[in-house]
C-alpha atoms as a PDB file:
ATOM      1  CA  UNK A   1     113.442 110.491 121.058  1.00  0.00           C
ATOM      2  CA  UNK A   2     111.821 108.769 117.626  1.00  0.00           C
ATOM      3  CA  UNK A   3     113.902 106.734 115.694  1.00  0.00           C
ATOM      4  CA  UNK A   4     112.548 108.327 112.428  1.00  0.00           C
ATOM      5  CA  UNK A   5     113.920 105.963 108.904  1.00  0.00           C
ATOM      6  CA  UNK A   6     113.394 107.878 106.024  1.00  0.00           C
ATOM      7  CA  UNK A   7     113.619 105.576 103.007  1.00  0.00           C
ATOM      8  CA  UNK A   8     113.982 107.420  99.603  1.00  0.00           C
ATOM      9  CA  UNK A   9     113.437 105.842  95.924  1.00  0.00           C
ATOM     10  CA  UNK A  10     116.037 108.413  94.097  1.00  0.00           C
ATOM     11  CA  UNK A  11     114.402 107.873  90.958  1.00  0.00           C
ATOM     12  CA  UNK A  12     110.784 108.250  91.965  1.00  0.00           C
ATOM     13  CA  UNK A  13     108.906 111.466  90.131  1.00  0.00           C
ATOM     14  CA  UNK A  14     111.486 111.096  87.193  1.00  0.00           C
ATOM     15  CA  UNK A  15     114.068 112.353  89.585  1.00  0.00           C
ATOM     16  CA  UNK A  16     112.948 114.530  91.673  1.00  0.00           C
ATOM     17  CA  UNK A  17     113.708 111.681  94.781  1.00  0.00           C
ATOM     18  CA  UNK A  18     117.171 112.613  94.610  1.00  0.00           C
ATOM     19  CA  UNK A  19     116.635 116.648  94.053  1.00  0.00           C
ATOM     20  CA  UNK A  20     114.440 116.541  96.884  1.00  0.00           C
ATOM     21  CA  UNK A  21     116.726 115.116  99.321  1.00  0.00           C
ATOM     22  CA  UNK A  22     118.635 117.919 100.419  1.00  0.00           C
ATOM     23  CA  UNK A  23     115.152 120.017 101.089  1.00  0.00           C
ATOM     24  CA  UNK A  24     114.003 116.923 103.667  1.00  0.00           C
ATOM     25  CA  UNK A  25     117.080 116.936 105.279  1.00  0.00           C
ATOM     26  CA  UNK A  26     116.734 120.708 105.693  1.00  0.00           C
ATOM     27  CA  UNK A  27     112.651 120.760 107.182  1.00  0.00           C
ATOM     28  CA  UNK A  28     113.657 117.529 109.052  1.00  0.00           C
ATOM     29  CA  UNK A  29     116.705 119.666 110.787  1.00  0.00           C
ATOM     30  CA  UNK A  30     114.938 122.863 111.251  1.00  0.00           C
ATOM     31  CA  UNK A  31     112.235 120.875 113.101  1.00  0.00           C
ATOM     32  CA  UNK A  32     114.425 119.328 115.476  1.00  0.00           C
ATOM     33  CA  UNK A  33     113.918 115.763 114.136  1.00  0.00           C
ATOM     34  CA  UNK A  34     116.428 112.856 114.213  1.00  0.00           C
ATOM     35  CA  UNK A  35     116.452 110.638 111.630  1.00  0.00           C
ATOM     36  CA  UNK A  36     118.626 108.178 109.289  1.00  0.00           C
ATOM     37  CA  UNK A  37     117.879 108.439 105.334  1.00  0.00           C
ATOM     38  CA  UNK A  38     118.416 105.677 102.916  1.00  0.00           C
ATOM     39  CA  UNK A  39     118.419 105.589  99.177  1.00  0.00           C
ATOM     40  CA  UNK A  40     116.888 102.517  97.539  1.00  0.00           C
ATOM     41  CA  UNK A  41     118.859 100.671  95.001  1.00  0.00           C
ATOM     42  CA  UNK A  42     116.701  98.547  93.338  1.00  0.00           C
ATOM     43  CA  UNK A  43     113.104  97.041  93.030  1.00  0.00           C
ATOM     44  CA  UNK A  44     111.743  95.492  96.238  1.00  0.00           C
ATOM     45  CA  UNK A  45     114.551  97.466  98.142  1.00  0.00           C
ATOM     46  CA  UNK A  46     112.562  99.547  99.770  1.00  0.00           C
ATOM     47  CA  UNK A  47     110.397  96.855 101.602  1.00  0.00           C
ATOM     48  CA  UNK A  48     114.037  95.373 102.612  1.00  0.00           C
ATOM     49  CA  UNK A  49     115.160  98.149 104.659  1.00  0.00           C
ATOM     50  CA  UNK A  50     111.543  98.758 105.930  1.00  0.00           C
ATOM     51  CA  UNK A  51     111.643  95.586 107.381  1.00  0.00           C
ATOM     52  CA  UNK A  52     115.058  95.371 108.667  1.00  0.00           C
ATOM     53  CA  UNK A  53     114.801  99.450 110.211  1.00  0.00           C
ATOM     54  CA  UNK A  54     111.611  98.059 111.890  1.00  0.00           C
ATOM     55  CA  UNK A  55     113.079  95.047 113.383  1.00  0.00           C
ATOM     56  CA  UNK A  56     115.946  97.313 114.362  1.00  0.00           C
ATOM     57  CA  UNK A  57     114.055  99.108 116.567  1.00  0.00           C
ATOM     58  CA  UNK A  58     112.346 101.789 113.928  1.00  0.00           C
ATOM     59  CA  UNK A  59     109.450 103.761 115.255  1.00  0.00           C
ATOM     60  CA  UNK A  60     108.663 105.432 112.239  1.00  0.00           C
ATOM     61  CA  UNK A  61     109.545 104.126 108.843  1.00  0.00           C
ATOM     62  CA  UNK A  62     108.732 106.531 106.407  1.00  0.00           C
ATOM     63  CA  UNK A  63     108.748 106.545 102.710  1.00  0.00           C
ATOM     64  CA  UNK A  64     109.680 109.303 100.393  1.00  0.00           C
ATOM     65  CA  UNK A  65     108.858 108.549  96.805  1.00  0.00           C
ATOM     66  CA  UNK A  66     105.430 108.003  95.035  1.00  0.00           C
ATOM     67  CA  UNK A  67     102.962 104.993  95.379  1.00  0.00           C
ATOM     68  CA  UNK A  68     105.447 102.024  94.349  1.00  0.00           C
ATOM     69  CA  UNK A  69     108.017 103.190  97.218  1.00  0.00           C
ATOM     70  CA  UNK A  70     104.467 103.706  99.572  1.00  0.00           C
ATOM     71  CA  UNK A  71     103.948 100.207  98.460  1.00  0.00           C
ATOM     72  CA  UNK A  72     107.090  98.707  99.340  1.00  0.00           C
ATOM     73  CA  UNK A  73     107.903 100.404 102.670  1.00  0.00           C
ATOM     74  CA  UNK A  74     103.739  99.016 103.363  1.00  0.00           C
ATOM     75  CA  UNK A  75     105.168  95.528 102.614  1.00  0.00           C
ATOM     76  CA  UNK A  76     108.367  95.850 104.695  1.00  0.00           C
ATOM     77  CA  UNK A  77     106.360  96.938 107.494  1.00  0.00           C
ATOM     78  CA  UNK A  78     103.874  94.080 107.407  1.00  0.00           C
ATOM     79  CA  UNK A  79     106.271  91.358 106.973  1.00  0.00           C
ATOM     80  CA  UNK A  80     108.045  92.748 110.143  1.00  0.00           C
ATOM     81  CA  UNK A  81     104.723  92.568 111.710  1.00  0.00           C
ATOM     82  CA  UNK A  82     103.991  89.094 110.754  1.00  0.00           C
ATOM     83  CA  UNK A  83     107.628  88.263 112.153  1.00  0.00           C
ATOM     84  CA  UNK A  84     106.624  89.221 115.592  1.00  0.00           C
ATOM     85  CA  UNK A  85     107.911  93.116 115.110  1.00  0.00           C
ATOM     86  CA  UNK A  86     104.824  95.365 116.051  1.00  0.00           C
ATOM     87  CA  UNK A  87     104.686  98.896 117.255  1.00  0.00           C
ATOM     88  CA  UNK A  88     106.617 100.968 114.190  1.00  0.00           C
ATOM     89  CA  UNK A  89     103.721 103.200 112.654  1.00  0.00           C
ATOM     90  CA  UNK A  90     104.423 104.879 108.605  1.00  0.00           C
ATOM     91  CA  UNK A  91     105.242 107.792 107.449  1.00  0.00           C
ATOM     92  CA  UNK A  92     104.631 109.464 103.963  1.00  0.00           C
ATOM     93  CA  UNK A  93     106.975 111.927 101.840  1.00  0.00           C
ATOM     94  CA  UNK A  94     105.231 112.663  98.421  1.00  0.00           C
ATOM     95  CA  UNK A  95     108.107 113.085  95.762  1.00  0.00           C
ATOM     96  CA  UNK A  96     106.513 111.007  93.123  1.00  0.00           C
ATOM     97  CA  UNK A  97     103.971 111.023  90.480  1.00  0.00           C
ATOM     98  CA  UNK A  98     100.660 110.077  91.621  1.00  0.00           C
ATOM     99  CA  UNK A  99     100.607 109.959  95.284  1.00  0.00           C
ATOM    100  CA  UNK A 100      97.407 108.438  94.640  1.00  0.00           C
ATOM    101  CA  UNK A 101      97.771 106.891  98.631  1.00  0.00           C
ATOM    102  CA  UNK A 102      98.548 109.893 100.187  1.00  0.00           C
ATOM    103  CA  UNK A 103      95.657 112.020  98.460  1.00  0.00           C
ATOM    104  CA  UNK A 104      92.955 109.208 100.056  1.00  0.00           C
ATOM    105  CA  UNK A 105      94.504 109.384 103.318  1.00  0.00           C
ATOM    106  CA  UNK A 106      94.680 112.799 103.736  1.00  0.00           C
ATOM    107  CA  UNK A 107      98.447 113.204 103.670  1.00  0.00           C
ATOM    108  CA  UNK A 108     100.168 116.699 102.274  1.00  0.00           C
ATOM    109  CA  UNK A 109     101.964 116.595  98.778  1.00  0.00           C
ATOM    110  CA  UNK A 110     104.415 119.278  99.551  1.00  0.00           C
ATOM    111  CA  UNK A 111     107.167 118.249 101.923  1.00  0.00           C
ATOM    112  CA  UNK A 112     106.842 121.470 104.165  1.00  0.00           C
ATOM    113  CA  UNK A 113     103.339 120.083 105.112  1.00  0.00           C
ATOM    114  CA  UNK A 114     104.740 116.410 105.162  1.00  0.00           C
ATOM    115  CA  UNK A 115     107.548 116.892 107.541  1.00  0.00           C
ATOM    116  CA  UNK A 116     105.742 119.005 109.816  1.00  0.00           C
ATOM    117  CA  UNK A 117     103.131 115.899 109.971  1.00  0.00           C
ATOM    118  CA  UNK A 118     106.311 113.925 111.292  1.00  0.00           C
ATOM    119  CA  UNK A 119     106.750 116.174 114.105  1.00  0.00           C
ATOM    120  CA  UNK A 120     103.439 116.858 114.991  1.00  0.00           C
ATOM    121  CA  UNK A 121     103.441 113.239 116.068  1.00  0.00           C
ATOM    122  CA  UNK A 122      99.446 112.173 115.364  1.00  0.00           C
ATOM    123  CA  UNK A 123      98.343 108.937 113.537  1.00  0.00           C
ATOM    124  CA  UNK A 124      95.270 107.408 111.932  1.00  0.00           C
ATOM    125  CA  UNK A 125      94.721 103.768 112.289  1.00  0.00           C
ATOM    126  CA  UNK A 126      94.248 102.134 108.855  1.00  0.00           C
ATOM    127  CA  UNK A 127      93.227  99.122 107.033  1.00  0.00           C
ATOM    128  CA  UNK A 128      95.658  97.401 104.675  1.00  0.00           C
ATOM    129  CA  UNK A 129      94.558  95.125 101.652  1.00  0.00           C
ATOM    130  CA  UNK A 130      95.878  91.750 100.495  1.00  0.00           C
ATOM    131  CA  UNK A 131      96.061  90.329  97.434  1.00  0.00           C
ATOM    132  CA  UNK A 132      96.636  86.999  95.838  1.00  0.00           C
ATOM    133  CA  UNK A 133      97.587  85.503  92.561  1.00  0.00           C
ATOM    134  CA  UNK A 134      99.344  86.580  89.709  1.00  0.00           C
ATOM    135  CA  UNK A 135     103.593  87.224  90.525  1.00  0.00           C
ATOM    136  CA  UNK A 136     101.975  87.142  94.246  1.00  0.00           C
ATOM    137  CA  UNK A 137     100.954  83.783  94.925  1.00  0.00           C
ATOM    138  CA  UNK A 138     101.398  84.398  98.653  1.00  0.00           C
ATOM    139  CA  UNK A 139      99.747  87.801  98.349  1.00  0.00           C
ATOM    140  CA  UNK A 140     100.788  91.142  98.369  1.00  0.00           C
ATOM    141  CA  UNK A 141      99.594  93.750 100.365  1.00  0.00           C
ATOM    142  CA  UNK A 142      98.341  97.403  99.713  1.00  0.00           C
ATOM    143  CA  UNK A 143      97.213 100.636 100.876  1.00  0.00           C
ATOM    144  CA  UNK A 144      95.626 102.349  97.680  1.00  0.00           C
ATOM    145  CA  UNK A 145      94.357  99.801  94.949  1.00  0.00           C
ATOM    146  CA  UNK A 146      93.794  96.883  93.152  1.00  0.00           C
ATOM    147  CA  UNK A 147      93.066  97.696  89.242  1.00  0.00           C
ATOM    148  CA  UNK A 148      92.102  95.187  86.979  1.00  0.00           C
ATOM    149  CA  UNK A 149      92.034  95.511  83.266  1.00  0.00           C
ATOM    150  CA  UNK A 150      91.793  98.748  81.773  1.00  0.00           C
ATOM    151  CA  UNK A 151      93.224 100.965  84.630  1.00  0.00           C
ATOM    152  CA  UNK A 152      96.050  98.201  84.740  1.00  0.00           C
ATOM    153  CA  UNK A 153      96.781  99.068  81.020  1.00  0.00           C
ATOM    154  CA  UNK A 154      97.099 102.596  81.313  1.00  0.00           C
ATOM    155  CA  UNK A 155      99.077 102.066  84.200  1.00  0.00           C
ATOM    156  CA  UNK A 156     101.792  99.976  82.543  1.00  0.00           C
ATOM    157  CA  UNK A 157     101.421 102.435  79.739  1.00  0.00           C
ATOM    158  CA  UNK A 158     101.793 105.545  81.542  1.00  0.00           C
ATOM    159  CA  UNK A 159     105.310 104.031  82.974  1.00  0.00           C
ATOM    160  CA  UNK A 160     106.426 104.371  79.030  1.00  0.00           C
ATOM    161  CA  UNK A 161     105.882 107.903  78.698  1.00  0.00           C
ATOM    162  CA  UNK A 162     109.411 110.169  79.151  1.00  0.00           C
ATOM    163  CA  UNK A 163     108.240 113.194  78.260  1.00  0.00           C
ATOM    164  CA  UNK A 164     104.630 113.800  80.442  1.00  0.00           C
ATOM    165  CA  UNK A 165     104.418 113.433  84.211  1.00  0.00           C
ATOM    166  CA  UNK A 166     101.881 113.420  86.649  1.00  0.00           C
ATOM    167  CA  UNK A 167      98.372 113.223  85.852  1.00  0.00           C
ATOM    168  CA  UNK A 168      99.236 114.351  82.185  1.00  0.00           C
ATOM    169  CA  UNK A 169     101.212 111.067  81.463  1.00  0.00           C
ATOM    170  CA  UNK A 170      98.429 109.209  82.672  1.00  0.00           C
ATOM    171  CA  UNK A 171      95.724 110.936  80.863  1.00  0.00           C
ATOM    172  CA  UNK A 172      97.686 110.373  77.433  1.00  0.00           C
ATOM    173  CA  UNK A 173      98.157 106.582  78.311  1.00  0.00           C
ATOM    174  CA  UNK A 174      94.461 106.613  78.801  1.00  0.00           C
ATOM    175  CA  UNK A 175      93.710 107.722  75.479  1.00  0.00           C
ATOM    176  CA  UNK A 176      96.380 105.368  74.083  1.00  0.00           C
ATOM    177  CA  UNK A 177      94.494 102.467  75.969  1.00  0.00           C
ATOM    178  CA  UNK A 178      91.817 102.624  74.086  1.00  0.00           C
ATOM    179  CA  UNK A 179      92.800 101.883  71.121  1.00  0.00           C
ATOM    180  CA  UNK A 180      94.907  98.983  72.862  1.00  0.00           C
ATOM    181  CA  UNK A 181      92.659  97.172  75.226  1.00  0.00           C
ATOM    182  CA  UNK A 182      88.665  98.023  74.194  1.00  0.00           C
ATOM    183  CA  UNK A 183      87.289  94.139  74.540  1.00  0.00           C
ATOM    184  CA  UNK A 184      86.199  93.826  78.009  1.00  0.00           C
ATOM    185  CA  UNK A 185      87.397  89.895  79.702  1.00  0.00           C
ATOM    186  CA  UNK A 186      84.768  87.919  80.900  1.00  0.00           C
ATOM    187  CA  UNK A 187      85.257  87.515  84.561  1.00  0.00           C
ATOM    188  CA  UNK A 188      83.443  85.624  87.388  1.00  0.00           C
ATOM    189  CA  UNK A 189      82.966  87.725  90.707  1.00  0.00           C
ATOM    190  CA  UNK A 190      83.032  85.977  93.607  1.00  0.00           C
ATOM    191  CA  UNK A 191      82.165  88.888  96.409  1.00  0.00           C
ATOM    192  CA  UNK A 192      80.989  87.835  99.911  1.00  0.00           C
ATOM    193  CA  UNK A 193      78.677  85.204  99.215  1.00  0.00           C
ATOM    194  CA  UNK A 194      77.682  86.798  96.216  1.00  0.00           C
ATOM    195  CA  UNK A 195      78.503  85.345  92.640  1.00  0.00           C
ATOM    196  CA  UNK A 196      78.267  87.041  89.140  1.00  0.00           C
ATOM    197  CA  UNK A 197      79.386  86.751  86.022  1.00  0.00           C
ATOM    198  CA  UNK A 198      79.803  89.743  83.238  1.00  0.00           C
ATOM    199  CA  UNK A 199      82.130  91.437  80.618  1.00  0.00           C
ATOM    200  CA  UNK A 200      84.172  93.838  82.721  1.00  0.00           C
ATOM    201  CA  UNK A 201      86.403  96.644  81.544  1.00  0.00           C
ATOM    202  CA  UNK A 202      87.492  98.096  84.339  1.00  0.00           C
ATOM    203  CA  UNK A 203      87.337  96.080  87.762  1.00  0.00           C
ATOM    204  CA  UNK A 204      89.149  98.848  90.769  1.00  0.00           C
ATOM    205  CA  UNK A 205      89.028  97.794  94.372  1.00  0.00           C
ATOM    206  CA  UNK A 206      89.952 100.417  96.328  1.00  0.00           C
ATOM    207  CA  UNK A 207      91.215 100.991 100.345  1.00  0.00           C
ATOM    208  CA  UNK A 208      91.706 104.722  99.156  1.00  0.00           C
ATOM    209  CA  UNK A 209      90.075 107.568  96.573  1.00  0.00           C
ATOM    210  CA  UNK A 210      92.045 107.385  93.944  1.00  0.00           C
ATOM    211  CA  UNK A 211      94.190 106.006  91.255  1.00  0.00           C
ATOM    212  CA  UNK A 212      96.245 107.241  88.165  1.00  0.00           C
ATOM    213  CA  UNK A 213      96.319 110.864  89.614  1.00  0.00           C
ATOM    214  CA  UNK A 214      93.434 112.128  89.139  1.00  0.00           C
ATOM    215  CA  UNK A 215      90.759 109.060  88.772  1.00  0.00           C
ATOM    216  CA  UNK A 216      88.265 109.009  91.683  1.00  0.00           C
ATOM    217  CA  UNK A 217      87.671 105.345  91.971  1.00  0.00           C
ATOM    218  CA  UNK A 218      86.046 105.553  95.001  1.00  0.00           C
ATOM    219  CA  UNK A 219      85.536 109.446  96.219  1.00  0.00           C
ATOM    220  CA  UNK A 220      83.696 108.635  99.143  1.00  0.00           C
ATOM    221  CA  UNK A 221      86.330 105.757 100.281  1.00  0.00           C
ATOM    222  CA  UNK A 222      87.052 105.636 103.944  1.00  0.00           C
ATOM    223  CA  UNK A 223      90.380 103.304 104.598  1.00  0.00           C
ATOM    224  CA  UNK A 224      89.483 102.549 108.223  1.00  0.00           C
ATOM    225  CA  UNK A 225      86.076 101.554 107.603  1.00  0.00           C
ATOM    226  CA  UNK A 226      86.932  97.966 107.494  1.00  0.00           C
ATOM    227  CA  UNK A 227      85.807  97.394 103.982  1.00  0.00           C
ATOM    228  CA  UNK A 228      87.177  97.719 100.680  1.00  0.00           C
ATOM    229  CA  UNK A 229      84.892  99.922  97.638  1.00  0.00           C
ATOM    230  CA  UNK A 230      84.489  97.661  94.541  1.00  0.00           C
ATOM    231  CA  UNK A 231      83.965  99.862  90.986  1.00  0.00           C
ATOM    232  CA  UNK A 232      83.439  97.385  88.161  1.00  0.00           C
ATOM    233  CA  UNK A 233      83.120  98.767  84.500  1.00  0.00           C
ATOM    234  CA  UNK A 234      81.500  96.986  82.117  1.00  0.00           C
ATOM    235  CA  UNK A 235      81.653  96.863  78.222  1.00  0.00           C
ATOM    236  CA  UNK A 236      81.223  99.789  76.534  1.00  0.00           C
ATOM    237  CA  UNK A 237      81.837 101.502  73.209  1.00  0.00           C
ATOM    238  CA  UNK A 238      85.606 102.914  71.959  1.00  0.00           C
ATOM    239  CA  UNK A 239      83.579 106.152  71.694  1.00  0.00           C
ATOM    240  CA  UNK A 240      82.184 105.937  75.268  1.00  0.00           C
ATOM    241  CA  UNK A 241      85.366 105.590  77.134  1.00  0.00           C
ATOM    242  CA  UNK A 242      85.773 108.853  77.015  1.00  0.00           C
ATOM    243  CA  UNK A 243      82.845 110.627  78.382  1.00  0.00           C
ATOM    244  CA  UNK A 244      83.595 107.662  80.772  1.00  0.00           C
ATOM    245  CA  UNK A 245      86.801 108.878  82.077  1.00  0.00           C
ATOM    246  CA  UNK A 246      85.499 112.089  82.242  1.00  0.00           C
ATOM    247  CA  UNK A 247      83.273 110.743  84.458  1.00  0.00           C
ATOM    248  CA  UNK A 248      86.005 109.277  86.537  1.00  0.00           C
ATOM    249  CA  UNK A 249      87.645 112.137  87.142  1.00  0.00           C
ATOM    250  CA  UNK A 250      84.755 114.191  88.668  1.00  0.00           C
ATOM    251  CA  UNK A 251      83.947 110.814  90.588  1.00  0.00           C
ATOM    252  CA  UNK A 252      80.116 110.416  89.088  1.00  0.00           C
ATOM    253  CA  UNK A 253      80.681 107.686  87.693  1.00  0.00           C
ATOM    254  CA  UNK A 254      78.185 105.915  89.577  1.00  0.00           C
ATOM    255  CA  UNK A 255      75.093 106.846  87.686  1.00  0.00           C
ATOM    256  CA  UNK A 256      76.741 105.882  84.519  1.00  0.00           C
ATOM    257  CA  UNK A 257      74.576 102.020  83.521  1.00  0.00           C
ATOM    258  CA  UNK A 258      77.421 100.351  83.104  1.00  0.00           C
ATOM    259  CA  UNK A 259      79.211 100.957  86.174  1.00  0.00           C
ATOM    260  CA  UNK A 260      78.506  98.500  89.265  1.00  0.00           C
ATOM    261  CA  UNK A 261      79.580  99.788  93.084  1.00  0.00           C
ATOM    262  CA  UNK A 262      79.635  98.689  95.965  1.00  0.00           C
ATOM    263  CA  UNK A 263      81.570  97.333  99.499  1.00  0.00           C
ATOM    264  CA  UNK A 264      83.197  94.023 100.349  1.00  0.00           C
ATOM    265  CA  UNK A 265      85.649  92.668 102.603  1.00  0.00           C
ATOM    266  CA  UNK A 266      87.213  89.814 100.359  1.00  0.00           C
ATOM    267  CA  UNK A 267      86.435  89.000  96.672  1.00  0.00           C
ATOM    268  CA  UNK A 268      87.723  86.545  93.891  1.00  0.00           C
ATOM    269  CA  UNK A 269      87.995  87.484  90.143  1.00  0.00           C
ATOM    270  CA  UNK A 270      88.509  85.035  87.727  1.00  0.00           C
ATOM    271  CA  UNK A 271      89.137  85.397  83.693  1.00  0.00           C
ATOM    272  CA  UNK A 272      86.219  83.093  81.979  1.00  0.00           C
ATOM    273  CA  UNK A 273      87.351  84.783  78.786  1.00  0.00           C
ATOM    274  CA  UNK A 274      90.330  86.892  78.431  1.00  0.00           C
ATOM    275  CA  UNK A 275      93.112  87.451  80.782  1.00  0.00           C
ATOM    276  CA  UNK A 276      93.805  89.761  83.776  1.00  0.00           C
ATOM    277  CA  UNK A 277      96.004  92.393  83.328  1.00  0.00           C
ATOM    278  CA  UNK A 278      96.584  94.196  86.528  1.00  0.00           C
ATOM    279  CA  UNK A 279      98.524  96.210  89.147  1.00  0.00           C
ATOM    280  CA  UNK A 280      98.617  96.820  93.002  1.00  0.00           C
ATOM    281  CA  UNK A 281      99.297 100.302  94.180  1.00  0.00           C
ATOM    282  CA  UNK A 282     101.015 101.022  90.758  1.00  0.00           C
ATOM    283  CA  UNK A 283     102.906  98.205  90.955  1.00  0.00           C
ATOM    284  CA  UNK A 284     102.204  95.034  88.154  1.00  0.00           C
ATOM    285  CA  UNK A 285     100.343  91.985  89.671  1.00  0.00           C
ATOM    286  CA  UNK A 286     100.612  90.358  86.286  1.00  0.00           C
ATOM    287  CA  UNK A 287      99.990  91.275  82.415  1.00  0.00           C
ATOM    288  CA  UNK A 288      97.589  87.768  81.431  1.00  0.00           C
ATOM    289  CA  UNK A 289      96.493  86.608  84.927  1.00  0.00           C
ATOM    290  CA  UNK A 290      93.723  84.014  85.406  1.00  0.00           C
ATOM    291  CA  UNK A 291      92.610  84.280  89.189  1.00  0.00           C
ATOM    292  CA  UNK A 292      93.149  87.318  92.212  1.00  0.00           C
ATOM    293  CA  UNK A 293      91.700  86.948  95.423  1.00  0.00           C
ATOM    294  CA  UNK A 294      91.426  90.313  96.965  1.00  0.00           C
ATOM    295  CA  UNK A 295      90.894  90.663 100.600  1.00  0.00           C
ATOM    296  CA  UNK A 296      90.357  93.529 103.766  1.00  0.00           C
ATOM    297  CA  UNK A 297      92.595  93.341 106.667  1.00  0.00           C
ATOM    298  CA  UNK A 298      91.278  95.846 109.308  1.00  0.00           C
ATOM    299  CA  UNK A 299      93.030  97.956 111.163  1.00  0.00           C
ATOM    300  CA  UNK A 300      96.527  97.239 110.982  1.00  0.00           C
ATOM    301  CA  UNK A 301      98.840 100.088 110.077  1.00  0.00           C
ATOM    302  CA  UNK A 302      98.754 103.393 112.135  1.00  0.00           C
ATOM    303  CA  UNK A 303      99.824 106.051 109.858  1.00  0.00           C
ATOM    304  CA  UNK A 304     101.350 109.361 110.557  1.00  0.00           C
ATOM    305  CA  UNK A 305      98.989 112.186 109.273  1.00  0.00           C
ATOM    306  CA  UNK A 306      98.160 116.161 109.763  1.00  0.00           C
ATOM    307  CA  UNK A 307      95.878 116.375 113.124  1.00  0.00           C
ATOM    308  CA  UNK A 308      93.071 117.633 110.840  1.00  0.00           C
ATOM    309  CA  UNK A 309      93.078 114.385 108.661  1.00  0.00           C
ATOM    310  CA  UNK A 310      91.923 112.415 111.583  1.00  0.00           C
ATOM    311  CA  UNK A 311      88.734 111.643 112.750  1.00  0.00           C
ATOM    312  CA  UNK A 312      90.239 109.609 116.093  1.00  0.00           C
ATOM    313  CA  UNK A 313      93.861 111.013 117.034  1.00  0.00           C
ATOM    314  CA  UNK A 314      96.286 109.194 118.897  1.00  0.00           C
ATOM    315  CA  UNK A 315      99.731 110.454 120.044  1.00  0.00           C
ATOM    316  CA  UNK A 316     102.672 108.406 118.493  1.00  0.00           C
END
């Protein structure tokens, strides 16, 4: 039988972590799963116990909570890789915000749906991303996104707001942003050979579809393609962010003249003017960076997932 690890962030989705546990333990039960569950007690925690359940013998390490705790259990389960500790695949349990991860890789938001996955037993190989600089200066990895600038902002915003959730609290950061962070840095882009230089508001490099809940950074992303989407914003008006956003959220973006797209496997950004705010899954890189180097790594996480999200099925 699996060794299934569930670990839970009790505080992810304002709560609803710790509400929700009694319902997993429940589906998990019903479906004839065995399985530990552990509660996170802190930042980082959650890549600590990914790590040590996979280097105890974990076969699935799965993480219940929204994209920070998806994040950290990612993290855990690399650096047990890197250690020598290979063969654990991830599991997903959306009881966050976003779930901006789980939405580009085809994984359920209800936890009906996302147990069931667990027992059904099918994976998807994935790419993970790296990224250097910043608190990271040995890199980070992630599954979703890198957002530089004015998706960082609202992101770091959006954690402020105690009354909204979801896609709401992001929305109203968004429109809060604007007034905050409308000067686009001057950054140097350093993508495969390629170099440029421009004013860019918005720089999102993206292994999955979407970020903030309902911002479709990359709508046609594929995270096993071996490649990473790049969206870059450039300057615009206050009263153009808007329509922009709107634009964003029905993914056409991409006809808009100030937005640049395209694929890369490894890129450097660097401030010429201004700094770098900017996050990672959700999670802060830095607030006034100077330098990320963002990079592909292909195929190296398989990830459990309903049999129809898969193009190539494998049995765990």
């Amino acid at each position: 039988m699996k060794k299934i690890v569930i670990i839970i962030n009790p505080v992810s989705g304002r709560g609803r972590g710790e509400k929700s546990i009694p319902e997993i333990e429940r589906i998990l039960r019903e479906l004839g799963l065995s399985f530990a569950l552990i509660r996170t007690e802190r930042a980082w925690h959650a890549a600590e116990l990914a790590r040590k359940a996979v280097l105890d013998g974990g076969d699935v390490i799965v993480a219940a909570g929204g994209d920070g705790t998806v994040n950290e259990v990612l993290n855990g389960i690399m650096s047990a890789r890197i250690a020598g500790a290979d063969g654990a695949v991830m599991g997903v349990l959306c009881v966050g915000r976003g779930n901006d991860f789980a939405f580009g890789m085809g994984i359920p938001g209800g936890l009906e749906d996302g147990c069931r996955a667990l027992a059904e037993n099918v994976t998807r190989r994935i790419d993970v991303g790296k990224v250097t600089g910043g608190l990271h200066p040995d890199g980070r990895f992630f599954g979703n996104g890198v957002g530089i600038g004015f998706d960082a902002v609202v992101g770091f915003e959006a954690l402020k707001m105690k009354r909204l959730k979801g896609f709401a609290s992001y929305a109203a950061a968004a429109l809060k942003t604007i007034s905050l962070y409308d000067k686009a840095p001057v950054v140097l882009i350093e993508c495969d050979g390629q170099n440029w230089t421009q004013p860019s508001l918005m720089v999102s490099l993206m292994n999955g579809r979407r970020m903030g809940g309902g911002f479709l950074m990359a709508p046609q992303g594929d995270p096993g393609d071996g490649s990473l989407n790049y969206c870059i914003a450039g300057q615009v008006s206050k009263r153009r962010i808007v329509p922009l956003m709107l634009r964003f959220m029905k993914g056409t973006q991409f006809s808009h003249p100030a937005i640049r797209a395209g694929l890369f496997k490894r890129m450097k950004v660097t401030a010429q003017e201004g700094a770098l705010p900017a996050h990672a899954d959700g999670e802060t890189l830095c607030v006034e960076g100077t330098e990320l180097l963002i990079e592909i790594l292909p195929s190296q996480l398989d990830l459990v997932v309903p049999g129809t999200a898969v193009t190539t099925e494998s049995a765990l």
